[in-house]
Protein backbone atom coordinates (compact mmCIF):
# COMPACT_ATOMS: atom_id res chain seq x y z
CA UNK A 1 2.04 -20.62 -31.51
CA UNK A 2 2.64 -20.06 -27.67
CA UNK A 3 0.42 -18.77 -25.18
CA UNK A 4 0.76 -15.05 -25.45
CA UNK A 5 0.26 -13.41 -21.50
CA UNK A 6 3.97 -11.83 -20.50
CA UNK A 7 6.11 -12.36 -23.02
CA UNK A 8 2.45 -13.74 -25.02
CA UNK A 9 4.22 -16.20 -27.50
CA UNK A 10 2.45 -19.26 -29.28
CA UNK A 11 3.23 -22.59 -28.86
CA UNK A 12 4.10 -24.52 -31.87
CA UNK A 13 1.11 -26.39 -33.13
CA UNK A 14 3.19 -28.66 -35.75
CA UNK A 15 1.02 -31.49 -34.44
CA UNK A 16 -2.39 -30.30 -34.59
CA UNK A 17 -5.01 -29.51 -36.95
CA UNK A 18 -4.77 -26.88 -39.44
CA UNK A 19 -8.60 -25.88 -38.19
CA UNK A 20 -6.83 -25.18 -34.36
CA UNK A 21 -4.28 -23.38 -35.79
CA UNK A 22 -6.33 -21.14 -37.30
CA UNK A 23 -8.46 -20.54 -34.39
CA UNK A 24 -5.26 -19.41 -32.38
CA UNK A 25 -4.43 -17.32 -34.75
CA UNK A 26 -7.34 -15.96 -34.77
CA UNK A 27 -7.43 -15.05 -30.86
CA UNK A 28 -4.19 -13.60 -30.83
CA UNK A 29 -5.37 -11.12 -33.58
CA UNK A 30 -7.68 -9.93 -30.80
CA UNK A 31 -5.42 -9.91 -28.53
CA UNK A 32 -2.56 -8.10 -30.22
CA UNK A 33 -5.62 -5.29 -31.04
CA UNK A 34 -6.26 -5.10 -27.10
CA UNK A 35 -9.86 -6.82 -28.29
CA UNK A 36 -9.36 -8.94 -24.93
CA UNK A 37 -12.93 -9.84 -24.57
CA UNK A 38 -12.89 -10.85 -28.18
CA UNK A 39 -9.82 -12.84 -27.96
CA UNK A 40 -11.16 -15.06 -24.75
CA UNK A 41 -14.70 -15.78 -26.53
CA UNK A 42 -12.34 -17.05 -29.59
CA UNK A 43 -9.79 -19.29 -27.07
CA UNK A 44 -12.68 -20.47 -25.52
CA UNK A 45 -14.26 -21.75 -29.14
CA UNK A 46 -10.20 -23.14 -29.09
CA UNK A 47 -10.80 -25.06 -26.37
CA UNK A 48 -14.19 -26.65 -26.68
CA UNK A 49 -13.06 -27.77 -30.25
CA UNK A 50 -9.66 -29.56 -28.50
CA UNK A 51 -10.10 -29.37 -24.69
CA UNK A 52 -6.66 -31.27 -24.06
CA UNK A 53 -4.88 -28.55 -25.99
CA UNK A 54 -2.69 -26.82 -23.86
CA UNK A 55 -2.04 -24.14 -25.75
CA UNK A 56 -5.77 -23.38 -25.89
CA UNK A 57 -5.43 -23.34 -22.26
CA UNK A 58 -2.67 -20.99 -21.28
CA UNK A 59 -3.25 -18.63 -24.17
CA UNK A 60 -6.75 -18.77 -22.54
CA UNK A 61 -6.08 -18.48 -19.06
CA UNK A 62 -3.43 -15.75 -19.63
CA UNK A 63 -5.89 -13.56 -21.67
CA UNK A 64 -8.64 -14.25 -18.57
CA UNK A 65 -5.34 -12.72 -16.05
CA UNK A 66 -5.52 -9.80 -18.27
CA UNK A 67 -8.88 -8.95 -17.65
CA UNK A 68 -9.03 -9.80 -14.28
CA UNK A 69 -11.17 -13.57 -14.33
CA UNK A 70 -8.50 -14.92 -12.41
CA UNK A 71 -10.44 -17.42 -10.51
CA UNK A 72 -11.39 -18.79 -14.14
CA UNK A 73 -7.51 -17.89 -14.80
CA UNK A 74 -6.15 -20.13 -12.33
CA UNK A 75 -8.49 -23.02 -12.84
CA UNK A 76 -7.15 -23.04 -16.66
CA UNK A 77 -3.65 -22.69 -15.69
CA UNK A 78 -4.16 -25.39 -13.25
CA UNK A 79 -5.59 -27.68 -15.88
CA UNK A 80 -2.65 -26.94 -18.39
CA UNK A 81 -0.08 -28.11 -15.74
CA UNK A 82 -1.66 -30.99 -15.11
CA UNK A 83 -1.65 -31.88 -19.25
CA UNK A 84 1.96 -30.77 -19.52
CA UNK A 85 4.38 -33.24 -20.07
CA UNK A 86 7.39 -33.69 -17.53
CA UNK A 87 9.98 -31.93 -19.59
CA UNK A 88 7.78 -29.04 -20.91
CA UNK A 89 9.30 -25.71 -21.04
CA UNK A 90 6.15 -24.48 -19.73
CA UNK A 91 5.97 -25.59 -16.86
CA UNK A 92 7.98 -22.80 -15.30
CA UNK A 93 5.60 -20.68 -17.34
CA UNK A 94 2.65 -21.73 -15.93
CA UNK A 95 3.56 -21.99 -12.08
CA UNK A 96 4.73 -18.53 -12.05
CA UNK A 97 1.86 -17.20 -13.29
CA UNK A 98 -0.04 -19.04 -10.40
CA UNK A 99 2.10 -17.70 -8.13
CA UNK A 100 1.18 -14.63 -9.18
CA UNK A 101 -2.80 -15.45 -8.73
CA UNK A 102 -1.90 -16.65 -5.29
CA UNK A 103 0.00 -13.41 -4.51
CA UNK A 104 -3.46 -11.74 -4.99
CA UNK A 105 -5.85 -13.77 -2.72
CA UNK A 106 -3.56 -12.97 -1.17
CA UNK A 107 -1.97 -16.15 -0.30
CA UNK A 108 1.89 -15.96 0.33
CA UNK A 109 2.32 -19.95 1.02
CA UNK A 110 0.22 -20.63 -2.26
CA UNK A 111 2.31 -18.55 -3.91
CA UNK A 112 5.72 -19.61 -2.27
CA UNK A 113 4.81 -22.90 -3.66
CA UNK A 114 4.21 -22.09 -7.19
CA UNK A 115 7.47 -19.95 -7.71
CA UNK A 116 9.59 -22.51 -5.83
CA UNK A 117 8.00 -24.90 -8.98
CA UNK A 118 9.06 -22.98 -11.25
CA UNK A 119 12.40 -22.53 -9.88
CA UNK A 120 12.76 -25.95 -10.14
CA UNK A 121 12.39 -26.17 -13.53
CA UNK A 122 13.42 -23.05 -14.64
CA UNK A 123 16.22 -20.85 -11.81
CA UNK A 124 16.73 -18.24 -13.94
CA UNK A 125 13.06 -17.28 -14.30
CA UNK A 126 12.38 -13.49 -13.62
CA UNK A 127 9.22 -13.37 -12.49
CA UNK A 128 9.52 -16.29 -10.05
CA UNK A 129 12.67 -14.70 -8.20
CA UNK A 130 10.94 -11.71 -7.79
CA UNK A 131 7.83 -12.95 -6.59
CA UNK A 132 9.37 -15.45 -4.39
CA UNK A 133 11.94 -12.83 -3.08
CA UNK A 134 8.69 -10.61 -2.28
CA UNK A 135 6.81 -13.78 -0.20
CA UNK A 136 10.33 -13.69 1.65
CA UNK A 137 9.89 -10.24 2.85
CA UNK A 138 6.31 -10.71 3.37
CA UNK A 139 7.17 -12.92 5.97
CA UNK A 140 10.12 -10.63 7.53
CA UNK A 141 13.22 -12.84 6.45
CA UNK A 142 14.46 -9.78 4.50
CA UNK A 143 18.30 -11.16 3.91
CA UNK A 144 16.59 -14.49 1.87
CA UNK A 145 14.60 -11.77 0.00
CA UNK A 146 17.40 -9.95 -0.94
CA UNK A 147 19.15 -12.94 -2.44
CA UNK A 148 16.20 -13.88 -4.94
CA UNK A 149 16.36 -10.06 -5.97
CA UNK A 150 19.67 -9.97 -6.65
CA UNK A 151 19.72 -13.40 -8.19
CA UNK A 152 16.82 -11.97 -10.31
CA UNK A 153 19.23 -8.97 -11.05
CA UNK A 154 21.92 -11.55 -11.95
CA UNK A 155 20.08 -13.11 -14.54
CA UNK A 156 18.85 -9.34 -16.02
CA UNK A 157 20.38 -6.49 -14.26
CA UNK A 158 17.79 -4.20 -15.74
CA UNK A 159 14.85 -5.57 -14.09
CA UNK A 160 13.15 -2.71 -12.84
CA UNK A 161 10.75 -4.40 -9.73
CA UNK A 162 13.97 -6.62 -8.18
CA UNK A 163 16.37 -3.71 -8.36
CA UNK A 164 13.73 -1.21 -6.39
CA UNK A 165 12.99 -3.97 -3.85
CA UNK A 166 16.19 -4.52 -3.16
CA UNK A 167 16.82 -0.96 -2.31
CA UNK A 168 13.34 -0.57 -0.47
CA UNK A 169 15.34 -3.27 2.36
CA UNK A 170 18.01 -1.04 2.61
CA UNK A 171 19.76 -0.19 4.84
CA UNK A 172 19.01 -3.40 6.75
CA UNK A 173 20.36 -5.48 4.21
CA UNK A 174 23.69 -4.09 4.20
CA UNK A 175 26.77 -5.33 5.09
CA UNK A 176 29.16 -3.51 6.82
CA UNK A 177 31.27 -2.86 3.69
CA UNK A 178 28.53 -1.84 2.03
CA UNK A 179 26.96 0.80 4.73
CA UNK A 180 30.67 2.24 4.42
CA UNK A 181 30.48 3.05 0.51
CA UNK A 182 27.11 3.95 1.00
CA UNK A 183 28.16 6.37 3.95
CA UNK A 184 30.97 8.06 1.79
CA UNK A 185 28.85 8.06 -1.29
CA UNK A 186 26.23 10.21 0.51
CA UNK A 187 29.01 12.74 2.23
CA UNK A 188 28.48 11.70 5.45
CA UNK A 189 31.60 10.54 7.00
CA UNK A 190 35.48 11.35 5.22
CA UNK A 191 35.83 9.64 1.88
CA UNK A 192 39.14 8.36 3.67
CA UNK A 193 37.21 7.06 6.61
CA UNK A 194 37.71 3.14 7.40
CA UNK A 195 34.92 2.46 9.62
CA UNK A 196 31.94 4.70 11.06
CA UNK A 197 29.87 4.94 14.17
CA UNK A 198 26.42 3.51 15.36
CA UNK A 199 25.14 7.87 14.92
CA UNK A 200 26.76 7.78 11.17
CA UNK A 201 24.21 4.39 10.27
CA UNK A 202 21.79 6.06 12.26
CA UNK A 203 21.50 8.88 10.25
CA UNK A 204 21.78 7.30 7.13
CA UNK A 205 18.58 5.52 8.34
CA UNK A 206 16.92 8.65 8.30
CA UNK A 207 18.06 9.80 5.17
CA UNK A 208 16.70 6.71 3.56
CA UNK A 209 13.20 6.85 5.34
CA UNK A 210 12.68 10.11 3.77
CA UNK A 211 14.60 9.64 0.37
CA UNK A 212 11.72 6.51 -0.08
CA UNK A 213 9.21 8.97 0.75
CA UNK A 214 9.76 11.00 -2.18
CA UNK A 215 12.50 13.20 -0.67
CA UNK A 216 13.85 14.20 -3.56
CA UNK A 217 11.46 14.77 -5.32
CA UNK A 218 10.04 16.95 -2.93
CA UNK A 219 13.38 19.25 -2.72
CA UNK A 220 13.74 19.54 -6.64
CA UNK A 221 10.37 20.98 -6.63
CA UNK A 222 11.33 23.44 -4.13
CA UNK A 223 14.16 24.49 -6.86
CA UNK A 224 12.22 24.41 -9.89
CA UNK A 225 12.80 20.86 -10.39
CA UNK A 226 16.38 21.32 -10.50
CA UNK A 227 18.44 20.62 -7.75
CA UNK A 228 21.56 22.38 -7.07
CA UNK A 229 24.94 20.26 -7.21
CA UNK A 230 25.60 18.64 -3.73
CA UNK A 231 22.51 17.32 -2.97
CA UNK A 232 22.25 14.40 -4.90
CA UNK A 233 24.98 11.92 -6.04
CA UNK A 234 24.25 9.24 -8.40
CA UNK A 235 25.27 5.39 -9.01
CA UNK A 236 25.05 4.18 -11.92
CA UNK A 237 25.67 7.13 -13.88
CA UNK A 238 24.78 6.90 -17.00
CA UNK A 239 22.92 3.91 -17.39
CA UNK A 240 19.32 3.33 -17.83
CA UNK A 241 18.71 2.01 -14.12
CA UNK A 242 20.85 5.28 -12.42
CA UNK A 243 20.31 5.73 -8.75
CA UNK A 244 20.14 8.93 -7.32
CA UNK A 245 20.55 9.28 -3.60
CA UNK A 246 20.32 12.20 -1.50
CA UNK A 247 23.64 13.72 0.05
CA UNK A 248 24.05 14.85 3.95
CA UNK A 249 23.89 18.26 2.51
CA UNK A 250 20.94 17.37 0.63
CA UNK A 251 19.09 15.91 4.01
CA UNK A 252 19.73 19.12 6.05
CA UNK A 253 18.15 21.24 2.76
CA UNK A 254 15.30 19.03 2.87
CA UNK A 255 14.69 19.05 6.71
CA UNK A 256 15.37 23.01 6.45
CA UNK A 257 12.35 22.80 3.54
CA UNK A 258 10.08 20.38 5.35
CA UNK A 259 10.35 22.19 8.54
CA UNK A 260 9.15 25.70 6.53
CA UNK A 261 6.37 23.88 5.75
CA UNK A 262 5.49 22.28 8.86
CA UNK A 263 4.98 25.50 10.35
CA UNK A 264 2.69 27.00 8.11
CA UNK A 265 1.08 23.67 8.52
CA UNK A 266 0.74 24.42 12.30
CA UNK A 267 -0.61 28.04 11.90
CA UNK A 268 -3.20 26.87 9.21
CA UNK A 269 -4.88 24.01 12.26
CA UNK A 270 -5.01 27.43 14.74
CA UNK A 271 -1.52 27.29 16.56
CA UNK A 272 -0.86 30.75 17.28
CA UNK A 273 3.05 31.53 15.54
CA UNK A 274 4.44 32.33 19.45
CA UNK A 275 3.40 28.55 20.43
CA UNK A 276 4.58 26.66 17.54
CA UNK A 277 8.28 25.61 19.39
CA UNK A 278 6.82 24.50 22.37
CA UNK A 279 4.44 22.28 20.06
CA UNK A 280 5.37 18.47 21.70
CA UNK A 281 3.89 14.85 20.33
CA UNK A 282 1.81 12.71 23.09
CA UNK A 283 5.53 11.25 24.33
CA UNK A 284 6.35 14.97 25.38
CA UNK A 285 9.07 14.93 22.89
CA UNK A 286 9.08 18.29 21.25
CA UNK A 287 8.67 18.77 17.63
CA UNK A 288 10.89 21.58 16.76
CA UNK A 289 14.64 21.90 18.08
CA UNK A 290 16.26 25.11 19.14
CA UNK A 291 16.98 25.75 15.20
CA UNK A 292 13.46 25.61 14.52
CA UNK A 293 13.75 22.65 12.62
CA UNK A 294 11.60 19.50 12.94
CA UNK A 295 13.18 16.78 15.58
CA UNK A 296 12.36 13.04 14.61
CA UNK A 297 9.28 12.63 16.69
CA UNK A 298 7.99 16.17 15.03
CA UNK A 299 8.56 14.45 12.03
CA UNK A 300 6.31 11.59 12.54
CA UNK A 301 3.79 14.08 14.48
CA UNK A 302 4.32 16.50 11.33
CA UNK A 303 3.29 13.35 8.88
CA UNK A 304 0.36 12.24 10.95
CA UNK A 305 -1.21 15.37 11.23
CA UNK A 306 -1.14 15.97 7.22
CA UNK A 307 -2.95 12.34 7.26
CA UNK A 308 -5.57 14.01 9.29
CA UNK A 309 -4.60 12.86 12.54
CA UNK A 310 -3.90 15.14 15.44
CA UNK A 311 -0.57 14.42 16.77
CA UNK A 312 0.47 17.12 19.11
CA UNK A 313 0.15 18.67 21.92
CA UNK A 314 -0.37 22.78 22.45
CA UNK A 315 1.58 24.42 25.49
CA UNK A 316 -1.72 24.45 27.26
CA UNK A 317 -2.53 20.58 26.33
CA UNK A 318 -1.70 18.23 29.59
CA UNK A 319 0.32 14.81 28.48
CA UNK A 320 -2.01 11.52 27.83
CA UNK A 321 -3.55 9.83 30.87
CA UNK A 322 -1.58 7.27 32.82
CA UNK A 323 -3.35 3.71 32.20
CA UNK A 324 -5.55 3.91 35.01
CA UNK A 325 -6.75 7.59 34.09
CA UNK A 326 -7.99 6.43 30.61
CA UNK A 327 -9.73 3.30 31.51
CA UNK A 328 -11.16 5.48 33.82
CA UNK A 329 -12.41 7.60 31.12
CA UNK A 330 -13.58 4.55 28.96
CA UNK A 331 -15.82 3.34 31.28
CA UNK A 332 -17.05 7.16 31.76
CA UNK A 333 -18.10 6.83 27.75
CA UNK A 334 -19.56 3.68 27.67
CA UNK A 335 -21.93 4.34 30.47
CA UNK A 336 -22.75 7.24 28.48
CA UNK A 337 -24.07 5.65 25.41
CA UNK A 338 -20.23 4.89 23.26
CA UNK A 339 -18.57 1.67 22.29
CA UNK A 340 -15.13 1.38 21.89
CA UNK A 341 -13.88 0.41 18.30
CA UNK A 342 -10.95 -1.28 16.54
CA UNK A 343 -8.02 0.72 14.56
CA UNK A 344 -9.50 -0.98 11.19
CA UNK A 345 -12.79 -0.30 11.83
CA UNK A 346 -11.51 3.27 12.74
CA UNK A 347 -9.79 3.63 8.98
CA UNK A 348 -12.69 2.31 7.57
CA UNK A 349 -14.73 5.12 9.19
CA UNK A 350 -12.35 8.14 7.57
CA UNK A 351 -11.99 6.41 4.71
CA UNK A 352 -15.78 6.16 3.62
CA UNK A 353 -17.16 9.23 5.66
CA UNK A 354 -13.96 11.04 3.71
CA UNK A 355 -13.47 12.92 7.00
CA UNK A 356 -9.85 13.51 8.73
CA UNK A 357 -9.86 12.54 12.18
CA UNK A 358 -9.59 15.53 13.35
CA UNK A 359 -13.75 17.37 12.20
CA UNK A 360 -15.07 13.43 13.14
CA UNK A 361 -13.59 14.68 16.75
CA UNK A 362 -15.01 18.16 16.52
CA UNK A 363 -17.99 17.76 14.53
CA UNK A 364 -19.35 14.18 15.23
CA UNK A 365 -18.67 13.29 18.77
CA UNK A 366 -16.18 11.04 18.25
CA UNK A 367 -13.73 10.39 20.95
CA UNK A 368 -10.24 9.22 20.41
CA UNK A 369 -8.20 8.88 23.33
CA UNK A 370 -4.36 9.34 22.35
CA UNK A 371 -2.73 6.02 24.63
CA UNK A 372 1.07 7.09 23.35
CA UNK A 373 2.63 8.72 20.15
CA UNK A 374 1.13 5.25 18.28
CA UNK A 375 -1.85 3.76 20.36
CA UNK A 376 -5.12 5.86 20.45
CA UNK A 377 -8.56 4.06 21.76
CA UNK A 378 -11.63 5.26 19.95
CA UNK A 379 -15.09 5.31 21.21
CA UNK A 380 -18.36 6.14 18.96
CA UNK A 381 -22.02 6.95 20.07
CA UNK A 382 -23.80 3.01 20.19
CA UNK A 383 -26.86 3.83 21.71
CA UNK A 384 -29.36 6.37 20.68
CA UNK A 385 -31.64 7.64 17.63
CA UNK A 386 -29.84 11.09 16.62
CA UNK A 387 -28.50 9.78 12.85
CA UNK A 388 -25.45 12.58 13.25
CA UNK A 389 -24.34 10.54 16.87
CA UNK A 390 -25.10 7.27 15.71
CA UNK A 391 -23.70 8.00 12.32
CA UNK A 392 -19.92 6.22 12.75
CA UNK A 393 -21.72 3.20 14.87
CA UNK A 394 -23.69 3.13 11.16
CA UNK A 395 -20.46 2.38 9.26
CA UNK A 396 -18.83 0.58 11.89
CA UNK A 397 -21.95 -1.88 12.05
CA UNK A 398 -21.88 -1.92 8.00
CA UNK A 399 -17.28 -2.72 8.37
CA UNK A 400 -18.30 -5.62 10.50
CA UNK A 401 -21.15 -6.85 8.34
CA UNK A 402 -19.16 -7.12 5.37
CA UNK A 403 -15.47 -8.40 7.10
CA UNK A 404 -17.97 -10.95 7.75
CA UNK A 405 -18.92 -11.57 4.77
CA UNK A 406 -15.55 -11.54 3.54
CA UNK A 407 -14.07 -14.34 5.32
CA UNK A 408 -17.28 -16.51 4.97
CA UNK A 409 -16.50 -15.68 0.90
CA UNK A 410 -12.68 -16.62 1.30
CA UNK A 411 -11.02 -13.22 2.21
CA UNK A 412 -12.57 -11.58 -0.66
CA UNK A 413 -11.50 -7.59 0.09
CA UNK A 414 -14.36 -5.79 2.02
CA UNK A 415 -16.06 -3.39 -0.91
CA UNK A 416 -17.90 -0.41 -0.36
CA UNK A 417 -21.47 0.19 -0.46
CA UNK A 418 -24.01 2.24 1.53
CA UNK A 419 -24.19 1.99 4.99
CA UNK A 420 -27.73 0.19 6.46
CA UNK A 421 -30.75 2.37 5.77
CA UNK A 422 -29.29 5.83 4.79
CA UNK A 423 -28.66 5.94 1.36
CA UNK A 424 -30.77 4.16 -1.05
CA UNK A 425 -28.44 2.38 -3.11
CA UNK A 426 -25.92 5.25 -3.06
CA UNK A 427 -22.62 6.09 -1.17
CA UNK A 428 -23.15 9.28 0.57
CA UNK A 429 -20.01 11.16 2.06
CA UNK A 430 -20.03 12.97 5.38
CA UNK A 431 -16.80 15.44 4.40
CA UNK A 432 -15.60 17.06 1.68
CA UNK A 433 -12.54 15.63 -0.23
CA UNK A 434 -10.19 17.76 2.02
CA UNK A 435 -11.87 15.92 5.52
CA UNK A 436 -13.95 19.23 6.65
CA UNK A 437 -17.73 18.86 6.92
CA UNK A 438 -20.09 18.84 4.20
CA UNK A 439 -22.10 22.12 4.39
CA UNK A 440 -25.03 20.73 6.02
CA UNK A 441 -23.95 16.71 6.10
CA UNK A 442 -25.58 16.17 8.87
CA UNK A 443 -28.60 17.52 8.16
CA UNK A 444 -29.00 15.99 4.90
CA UNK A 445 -28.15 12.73 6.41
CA UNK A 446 -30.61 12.97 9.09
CA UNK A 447 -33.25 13.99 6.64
CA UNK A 448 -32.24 11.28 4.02
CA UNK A 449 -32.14 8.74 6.88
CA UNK A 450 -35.98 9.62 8.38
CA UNK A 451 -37.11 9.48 5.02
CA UNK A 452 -35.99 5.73 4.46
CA UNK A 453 -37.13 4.86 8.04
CA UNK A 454 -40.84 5.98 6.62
CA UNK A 455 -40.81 4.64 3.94
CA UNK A 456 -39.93 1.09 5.25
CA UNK A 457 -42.92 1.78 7.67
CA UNK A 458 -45.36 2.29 4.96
């Protein structure tokens, strides 16, 4: 038999006891009926009864991956390699699968390692050129990415995670003959045309930024889920990996869509419909053109704001401070009782209050200070005993308590739990799942929170 994680295939047990085989067997029974837990108590019986088996091993270790031991996982892959024979097959086997263990620590040198093992043994192995192509772009150098995906979509052209990665670099991956085709493909210079300008790639930049966000997608369901012919062209017609790729025509549609909805967006936060085109981001760039259609930087103000952020400016709304105006204005805070916070401990604050930025702003005194279109400085109420001001200082204190804890426990990912003294044992929320305020949040908080204070004073 072989081990039996991926492709889950015994190794041949010619040479051992018909009592091992047996055992094997047994376990991938288990495993074949998704028993998993079943199947690892029977390896590990497989193991203690011939613990320089390496087939008890991997088929152990892999069936450990699948249910997510893979510190005990790694340790048994580890072991196997080290009992493997020079010229085993699988060796390739196992150091790809480590790779893969590194990949989530995550580790991308670990994991670099093990796949460029594997390669050594093994160049055509699939799961190594992928994973080594994505510790590549990890690390920015895109172009050596792209060559392990594409040598990964030499060796199987219908592998699925190298062919998307490859186009998720694009277009900075493309040579100049290639952003041609790709430009005539998409109708966006003259089939006939023999070269193109620095505004033809830059368009086709946009294009792809919001084909990858679901662009599409987005315009089919505008149309019923069918899109009418121009919008789309396909390569790879046909086949079971087709590509479809929106068309210039298609991009205007979709801006002409998005921008619809943009504005309804605008009305539903309070902009009155008469001061919606002279809406501007924190640059002073505006966000609609003289079409009415969304410019780039109201496209990126457009997508913050629908993440909760608020990312433009009314008419009546002056531009951000000049550097000296807003430390100004940070020192005005933090004599008043704030402390100024980091951008993670910021998202760690929406993401377990549930709140959008913009009711933590309106409804729980907390200040963000908009530095350009992409810096903001926060500041939350430090100093004081009203639970709804103190509140984000709570989970900011409880972010910095467990990051840590985290890197004294290896860079184990900070997990949530209550924040210090105001839930009991159990998670409470400040918003509701669409970032307004729970009715009464505060108030329960507050209440909750004196309670536990007398109590531990009892």
């Amino acid at each position: 038999m072989k081990p039996f994680f991926a492709v889950l295939i015994f190794l041949s047990f010619a040479v051992f006891a018909v009592a091992q085989n047996a055992c094997l067997i047994k376990g991938k029974e288990f495993f074949d009926e998704k028993d998993y837990v079943r199947a690892e108590e029977i390896l590990k019986n497989c193991r203690a009864a011939a613990p320089q088996d390496t087939d008890s091993l991997i088929s152990l270790a892999g069936v450990q991956m699948v249910l997510g031991k893979f510190a005990e996982s790694e340790n048994n892959f580890k072991a196997a390699a080290r009992l493997l024979p020079s010229n085993s097959p699988y060796i390739a086997y196992v150091n790809s699968l480590l790779g893969d263990i590194a990949m989530r620590k995550p580790d991308l040198r670990e994991a670099a390692f093990f796949y460029d093992v594997a390669l050594r043994v093994e160049p055509a192995n699939i799961n190594s050129l992928v994973g080594k192509g994505i510790t590549e772009e990890a690390a920015g150098r895109i172009h050596d990415a792209a060559d392990y995906f594409k040598r990964a979509l030499a060796v199987d052209f219908t592998n699925i995670a190298a062919r998307e990665r490859l186009i998720a670099l694009e277009p900075d991956i493309l040579d100049n003959d290639e952003l041609l085709l790709m430009l005539k493909e998409r109708n966006i210079i003259d089939p006939a045309a023999l070269r193109f300008t620095r505004e033809d790639e830059d368009l086709l930049r946009k294009i792809i930024t919001l084909e990858k966000d679901s662009g599409i997608e987005y315009l089919a369901s505008k149309y019923g889920g069918v899109l009418p012919k121009g919008f789309v062209v396909e390569r790879n017609s046909g086949k079971i990996y087709v590509r479809k790729m929106l068309t210039y025509a298609g991009y205007k549609e979709l801006i002409v869509h998005l921008s619809r909805d943009a504005k309804q967006f605008f009305v539903s936060k309070g902009v009155q419909p008469g001061s919606i085109f002279k809406l501007r981001d924190y640059n002073g760039n505006d966000i609609f053109d003289a079409e009415g259609n969304l410019t780039d930087a109201g496209m990126t103000a457009y997508t913050k704001s629908l993440d909760g952020q608020k990312a433009y400016l009314l008419p009546s709304e002056p531009l951000p401070s000049t550097q000296r105006e807003i430390e100004a204005l940070a020192q005005y805070y933090r004599k008043r009782g704030y402390s100024e916070i980091s951008m993670p401990e910021f998202l760690y604050l929406l993401r377990y209050t549930r709140c959008t930025e913009e009711t933590l702003v309106k409804d729980v005194k907390v200040i963000v200070i908009n530095v350009d279109a992409n810096v903001k400085r926060v500041f939350v109420v430090s100093r004081g005993e009203m639970i709804p001001d103190i509140l984000p200082w709570i989970y900011v204190i409880d972010y910095r308590h467990r990051y840590n804890e985290s890197r004294r426990n290896g860079g184990e990912p900070v997990q949530s739990r209550s924040p210090f003294g105001l839930g009991g044992g159990v998670e409470l929320k400040l918003c509701n799942k669409d970032g307004t305020l729970l009715s009464g949040g505060l108030k329960e908080l507050a209440r909750q929170a004196k309670e536990n204070a007398a109590a531990r004073g009892r």
